[in-house]
PDB file of N, CA and C in Angstrom:
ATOM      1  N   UNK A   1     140.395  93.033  63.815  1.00  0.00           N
ATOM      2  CA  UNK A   1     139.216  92.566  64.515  1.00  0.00           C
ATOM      3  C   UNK A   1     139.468  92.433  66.015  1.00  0.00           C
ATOM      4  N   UNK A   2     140.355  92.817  66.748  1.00  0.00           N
ATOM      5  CA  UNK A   2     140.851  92.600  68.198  1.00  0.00           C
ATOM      6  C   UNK A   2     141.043  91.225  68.527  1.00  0.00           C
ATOM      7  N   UNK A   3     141.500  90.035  67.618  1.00  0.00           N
ATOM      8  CA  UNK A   3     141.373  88.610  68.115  1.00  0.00           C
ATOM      9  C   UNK A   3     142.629  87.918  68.093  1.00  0.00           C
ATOM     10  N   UNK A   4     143.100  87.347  68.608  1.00  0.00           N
ATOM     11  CA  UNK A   4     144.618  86.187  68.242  1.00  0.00           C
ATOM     12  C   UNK A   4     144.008  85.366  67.498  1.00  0.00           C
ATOM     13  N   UNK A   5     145.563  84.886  66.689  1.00  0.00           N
ATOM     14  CA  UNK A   5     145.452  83.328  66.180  1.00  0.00           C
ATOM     15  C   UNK A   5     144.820  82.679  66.864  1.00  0.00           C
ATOM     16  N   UNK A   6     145.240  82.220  68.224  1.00  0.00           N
ATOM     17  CA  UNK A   6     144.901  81.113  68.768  1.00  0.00           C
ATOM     18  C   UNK A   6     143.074  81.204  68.613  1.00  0.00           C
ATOM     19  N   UNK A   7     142.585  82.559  68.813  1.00  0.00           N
ATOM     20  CA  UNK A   7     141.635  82.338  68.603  1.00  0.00           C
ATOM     21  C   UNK A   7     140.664  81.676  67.639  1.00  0.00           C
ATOM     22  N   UNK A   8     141.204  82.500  66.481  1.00  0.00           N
ATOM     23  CA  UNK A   8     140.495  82.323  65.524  1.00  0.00           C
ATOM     24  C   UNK A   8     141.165  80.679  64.722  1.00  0.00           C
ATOM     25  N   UNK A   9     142.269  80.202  65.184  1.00  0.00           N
ATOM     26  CA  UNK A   9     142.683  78.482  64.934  1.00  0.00           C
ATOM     27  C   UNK A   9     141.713  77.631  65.945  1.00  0.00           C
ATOM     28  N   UNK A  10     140.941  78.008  66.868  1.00  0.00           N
ATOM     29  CA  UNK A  10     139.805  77.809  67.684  1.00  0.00           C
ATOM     30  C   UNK A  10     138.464  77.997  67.239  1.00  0.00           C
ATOM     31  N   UNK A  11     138.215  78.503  66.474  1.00  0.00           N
ATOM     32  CA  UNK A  11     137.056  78.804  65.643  1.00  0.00           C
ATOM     33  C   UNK A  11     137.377  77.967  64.905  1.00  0.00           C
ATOM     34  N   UNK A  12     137.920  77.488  63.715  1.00  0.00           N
ATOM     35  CA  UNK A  12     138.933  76.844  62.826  1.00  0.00           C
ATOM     36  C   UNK A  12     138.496  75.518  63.330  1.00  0.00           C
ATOM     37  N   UNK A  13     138.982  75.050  64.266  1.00  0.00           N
ATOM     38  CA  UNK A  13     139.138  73.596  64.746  1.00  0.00           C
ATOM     39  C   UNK A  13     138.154  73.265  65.550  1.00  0.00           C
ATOM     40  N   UNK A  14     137.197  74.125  65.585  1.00  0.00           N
ATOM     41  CA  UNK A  14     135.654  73.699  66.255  1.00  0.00           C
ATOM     42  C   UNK A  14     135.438  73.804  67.432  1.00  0.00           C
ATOM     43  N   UNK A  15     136.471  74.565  68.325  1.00  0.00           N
ATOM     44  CA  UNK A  15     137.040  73.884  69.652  1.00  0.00           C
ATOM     45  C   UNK A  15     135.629  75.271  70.619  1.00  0.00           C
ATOM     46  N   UNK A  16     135.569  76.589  69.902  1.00  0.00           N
ATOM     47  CA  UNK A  16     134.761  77.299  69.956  1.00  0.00           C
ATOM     48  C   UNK A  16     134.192  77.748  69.458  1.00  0.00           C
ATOM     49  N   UNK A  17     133.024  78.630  69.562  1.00  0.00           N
ATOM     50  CA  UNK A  17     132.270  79.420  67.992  1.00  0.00           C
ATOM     51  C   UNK A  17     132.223  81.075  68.141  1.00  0.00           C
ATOM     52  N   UNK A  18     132.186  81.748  67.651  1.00  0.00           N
ATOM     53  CA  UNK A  18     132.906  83.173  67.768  1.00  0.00           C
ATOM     54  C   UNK A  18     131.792  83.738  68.757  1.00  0.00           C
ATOM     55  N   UNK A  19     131.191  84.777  68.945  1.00  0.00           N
ATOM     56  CA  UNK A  19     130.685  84.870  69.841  1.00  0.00           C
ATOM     57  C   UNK A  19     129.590  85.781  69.214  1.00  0.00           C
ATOM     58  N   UNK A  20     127.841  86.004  69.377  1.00  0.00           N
ATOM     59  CA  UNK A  20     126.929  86.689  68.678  1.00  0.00           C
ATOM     60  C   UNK A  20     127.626  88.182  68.145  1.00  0.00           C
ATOM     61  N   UNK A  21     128.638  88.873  69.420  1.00  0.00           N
ATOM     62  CA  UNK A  21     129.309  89.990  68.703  1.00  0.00           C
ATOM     63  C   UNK A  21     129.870  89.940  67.587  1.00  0.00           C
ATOM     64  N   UNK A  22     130.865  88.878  68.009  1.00  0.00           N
ATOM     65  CA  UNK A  22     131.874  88.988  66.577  1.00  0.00           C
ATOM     66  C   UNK A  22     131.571  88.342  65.295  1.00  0.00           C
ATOM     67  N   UNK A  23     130.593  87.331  65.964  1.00  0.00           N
ATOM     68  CA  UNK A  23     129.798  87.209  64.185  1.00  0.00           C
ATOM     69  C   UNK A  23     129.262  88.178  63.125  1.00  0.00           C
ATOM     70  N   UNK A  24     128.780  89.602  64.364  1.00  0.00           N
ATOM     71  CA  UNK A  24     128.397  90.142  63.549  1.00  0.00           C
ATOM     72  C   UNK A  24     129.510  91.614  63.033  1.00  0.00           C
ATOM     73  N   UNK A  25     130.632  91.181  63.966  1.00  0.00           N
ATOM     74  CA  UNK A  25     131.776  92.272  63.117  1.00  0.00           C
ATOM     75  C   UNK A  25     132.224  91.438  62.256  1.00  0.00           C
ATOM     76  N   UNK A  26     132.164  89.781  62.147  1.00  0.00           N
ATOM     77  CA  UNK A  26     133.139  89.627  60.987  1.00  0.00           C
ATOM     78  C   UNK A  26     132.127  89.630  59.656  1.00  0.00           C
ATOM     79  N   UNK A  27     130.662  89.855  59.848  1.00  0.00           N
ATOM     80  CA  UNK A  27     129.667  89.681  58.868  1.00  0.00           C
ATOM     81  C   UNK A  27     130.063  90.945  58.592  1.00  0.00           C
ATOM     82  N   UNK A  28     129.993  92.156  59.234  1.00  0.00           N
ATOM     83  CA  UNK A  28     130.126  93.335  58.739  1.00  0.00           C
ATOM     84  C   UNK A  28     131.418  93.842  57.591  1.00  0.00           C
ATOM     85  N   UNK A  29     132.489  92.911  58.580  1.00  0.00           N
ATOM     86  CA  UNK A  29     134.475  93.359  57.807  1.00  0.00           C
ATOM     87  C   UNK A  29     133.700  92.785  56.461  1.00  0.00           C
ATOM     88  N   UNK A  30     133.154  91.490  56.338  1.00  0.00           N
ATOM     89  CA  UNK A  30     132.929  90.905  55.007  1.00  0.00           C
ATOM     90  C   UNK A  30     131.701  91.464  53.783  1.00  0.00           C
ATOM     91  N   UNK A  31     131.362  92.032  54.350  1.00  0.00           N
ATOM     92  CA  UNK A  31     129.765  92.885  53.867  1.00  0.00           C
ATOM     93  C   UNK A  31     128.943  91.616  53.196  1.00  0.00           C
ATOM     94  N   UNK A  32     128.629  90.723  54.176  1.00  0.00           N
ATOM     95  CA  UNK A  32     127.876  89.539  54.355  1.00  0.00           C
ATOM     96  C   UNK A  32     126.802  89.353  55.393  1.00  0.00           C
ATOM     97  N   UNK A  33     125.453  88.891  55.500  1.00  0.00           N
ATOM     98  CA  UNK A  33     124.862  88.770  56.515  1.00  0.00           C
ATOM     99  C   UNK A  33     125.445  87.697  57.175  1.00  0.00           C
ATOM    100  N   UNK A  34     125.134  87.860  58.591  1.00  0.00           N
ATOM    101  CA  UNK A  34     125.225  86.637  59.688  1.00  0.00           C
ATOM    102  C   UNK A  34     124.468  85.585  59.122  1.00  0.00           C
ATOM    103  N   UNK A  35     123.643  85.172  58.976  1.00  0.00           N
ATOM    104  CA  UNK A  35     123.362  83.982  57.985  1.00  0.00           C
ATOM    105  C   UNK A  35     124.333  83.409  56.868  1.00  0.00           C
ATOM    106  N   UNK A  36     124.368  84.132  56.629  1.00  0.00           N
ATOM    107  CA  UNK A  36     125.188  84.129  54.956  1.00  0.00           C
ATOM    108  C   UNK A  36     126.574  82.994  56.053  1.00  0.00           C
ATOM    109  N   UNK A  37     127.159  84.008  57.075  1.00  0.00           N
ATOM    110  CA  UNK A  37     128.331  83.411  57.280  1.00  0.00           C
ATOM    111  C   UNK A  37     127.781  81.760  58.056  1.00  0.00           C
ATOM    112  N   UNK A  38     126.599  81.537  58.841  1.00  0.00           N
ATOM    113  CA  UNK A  38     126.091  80.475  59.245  1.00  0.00           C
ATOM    114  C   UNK A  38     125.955  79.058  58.182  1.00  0.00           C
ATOM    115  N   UNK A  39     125.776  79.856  57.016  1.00  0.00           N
ATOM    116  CA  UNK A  39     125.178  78.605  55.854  1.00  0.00           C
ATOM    117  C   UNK A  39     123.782  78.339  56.048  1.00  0.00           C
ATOM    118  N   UNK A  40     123.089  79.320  56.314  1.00  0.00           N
ATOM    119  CA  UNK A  40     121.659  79.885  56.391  1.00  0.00           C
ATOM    120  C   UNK A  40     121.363  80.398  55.063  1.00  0.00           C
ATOM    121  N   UNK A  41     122.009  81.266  54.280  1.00  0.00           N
ATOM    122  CA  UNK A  41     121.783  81.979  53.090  1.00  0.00           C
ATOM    123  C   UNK A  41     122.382  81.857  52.217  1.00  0.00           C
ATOM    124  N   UNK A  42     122.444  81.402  50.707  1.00  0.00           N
ATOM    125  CA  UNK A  42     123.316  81.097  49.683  1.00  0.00           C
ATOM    126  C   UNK A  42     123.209  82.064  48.824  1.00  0.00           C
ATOM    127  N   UNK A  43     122.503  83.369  49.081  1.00  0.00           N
ATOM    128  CA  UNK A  43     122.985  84.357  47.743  1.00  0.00           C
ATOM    129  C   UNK A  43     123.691  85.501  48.079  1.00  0.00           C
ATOM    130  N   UNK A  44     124.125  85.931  49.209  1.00  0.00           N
ATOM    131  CA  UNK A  44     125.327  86.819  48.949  1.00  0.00           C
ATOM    132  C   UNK A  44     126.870  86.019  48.587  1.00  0.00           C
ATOM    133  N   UNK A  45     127.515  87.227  48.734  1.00  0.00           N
ATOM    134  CA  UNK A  45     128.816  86.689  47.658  1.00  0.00           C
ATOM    135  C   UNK A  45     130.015  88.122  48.612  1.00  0.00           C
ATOM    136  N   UNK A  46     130.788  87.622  48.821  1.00  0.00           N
ATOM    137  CA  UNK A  46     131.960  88.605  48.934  1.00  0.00           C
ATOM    138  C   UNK A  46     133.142  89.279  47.763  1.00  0.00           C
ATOM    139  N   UNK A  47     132.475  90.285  47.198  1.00  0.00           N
ATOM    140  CA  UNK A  47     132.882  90.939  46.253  1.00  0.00           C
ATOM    141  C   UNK A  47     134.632  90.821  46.571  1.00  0.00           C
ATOM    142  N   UNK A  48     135.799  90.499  45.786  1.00  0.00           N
ATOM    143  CA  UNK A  48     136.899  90.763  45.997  1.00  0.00           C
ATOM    144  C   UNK A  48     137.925  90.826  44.851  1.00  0.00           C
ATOM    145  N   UNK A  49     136.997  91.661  43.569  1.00  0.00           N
ATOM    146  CA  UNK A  49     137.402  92.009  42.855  1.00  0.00           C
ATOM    147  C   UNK A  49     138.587  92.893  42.440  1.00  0.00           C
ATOM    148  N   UNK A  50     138.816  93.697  43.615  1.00  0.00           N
ATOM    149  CA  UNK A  50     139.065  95.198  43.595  1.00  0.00           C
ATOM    150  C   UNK A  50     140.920  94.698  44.577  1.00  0.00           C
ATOM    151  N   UNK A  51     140.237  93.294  44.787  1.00  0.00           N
ATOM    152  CA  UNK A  51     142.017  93.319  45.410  1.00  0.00           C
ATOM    153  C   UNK A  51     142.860  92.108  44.551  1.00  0.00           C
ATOM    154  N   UNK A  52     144.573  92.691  45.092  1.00  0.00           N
ATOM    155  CA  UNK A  52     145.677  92.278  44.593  1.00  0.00           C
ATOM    156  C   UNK A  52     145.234  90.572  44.585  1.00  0.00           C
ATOM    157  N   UNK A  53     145.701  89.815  43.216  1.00  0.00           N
ATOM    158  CA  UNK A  53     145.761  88.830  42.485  1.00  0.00           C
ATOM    159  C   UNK A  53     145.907  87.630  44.435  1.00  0.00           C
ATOM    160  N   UNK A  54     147.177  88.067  44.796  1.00  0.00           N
ATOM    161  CA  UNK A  54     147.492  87.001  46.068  1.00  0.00           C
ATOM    162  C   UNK A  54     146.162  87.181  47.211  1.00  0.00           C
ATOM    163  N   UNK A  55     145.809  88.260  47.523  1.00  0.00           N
ATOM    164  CA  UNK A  55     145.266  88.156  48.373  1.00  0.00           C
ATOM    165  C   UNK A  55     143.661  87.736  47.817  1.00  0.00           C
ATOM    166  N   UNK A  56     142.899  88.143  46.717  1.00  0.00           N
ATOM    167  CA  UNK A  56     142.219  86.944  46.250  1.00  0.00           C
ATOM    168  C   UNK A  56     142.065  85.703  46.822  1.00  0.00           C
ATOM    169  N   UNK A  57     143.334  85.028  46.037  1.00  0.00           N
ATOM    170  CA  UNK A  57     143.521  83.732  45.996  1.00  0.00           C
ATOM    171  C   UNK A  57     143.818  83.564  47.498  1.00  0.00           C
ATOM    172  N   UNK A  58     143.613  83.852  48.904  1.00  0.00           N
ATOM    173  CA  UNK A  58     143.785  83.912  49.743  1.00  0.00           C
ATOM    174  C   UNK A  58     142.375  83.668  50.199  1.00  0.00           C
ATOM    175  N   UNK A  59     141.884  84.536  50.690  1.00  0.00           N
ATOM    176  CA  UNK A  59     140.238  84.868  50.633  1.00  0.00           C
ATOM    177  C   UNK A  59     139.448  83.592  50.406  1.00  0.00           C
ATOM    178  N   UNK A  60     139.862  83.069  48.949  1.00  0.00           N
ATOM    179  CA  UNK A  60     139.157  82.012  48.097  1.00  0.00           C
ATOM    180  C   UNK A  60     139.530  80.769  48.818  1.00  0.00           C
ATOM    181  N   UNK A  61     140.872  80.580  49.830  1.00  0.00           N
ATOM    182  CA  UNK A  61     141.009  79.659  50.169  1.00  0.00           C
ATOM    183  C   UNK A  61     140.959  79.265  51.908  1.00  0.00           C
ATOM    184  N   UNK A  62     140.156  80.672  52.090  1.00  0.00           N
ATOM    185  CA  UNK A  62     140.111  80.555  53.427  1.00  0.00           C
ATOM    186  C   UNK A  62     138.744  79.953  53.354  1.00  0.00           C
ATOM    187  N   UNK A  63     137.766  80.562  52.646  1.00  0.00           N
ATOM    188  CA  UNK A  63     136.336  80.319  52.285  1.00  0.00           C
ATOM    189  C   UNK A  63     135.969  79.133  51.673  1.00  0.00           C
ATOM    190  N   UNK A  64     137.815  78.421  50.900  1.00  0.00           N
ATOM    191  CA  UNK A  64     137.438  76.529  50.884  1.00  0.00           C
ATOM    192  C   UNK A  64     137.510  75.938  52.217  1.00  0.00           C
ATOM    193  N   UNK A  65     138.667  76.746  52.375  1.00  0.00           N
ATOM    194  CA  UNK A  65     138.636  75.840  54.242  1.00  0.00           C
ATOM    195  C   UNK A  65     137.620  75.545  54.785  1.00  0.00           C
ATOM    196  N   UNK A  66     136.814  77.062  55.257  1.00  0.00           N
ATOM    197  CA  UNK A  66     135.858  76.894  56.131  1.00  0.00           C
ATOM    198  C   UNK A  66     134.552  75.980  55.090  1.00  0.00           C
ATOM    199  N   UNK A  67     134.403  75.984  53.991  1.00  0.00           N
ATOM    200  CA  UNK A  67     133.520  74.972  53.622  1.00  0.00           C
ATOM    201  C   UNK A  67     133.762  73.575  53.886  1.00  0.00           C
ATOM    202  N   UNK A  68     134.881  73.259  53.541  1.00  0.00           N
ATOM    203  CA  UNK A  68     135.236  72.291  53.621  1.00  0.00           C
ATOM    204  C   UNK A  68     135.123  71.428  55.320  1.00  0.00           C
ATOM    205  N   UNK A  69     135.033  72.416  56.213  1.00  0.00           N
ATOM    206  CA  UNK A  69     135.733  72.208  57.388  1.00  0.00           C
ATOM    207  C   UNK A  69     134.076  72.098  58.184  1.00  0.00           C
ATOM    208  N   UNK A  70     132.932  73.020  57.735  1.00  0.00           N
ATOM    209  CA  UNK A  70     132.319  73.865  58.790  1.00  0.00           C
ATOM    210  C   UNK A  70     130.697  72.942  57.603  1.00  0.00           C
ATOM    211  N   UNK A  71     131.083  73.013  56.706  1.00  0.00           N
ATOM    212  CA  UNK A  71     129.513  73.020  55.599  1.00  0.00           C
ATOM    213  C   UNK A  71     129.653  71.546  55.447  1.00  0.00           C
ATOM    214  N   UNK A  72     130.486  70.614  55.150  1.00  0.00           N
ATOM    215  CA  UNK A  72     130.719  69.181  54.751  1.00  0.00           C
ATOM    216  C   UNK A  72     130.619  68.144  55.727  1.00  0.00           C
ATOM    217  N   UNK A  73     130.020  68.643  56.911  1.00  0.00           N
ATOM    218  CA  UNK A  73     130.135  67.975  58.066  1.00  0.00           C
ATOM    219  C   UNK A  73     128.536  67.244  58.174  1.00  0.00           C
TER     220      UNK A  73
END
């Protein structure tokens, strides 16, 4: 996605919010609408069937984070 950690641990920690571009490349990497990633839309889903067992369980826990972090507030 062209970004550093620091960045995206900045997104993460609230400190910034990604920018109208890259919301919509990371909606795209995810084949999710920009809503969807806002918490605007609750019926898409990020298919991640098709990958290895770890990186799954990866995915699944980046997507608790950011609930946890971004939706519970």
């Amino acid at each position: 996605m062209g970004v550093t950690k620091q960045c995206v641990s900045n997104w993460e920690n609230d400190n910034i919010q990604p920018s109208i571009e890259m919301l919509v490349k990371i909606a795209t990497f995810f084949e999710v609408s920009t809503d969807y990633l806002l918490g605007l839309e609750k019926t898409n889903y990020i298919d991640i069937t098709d990958l290895p067992v770890q990186q799954a369980e990866h995915i699944k826990q980046i997507v608790e984070d950011y609930r946890s972090f971004y939706i519970k507030r």
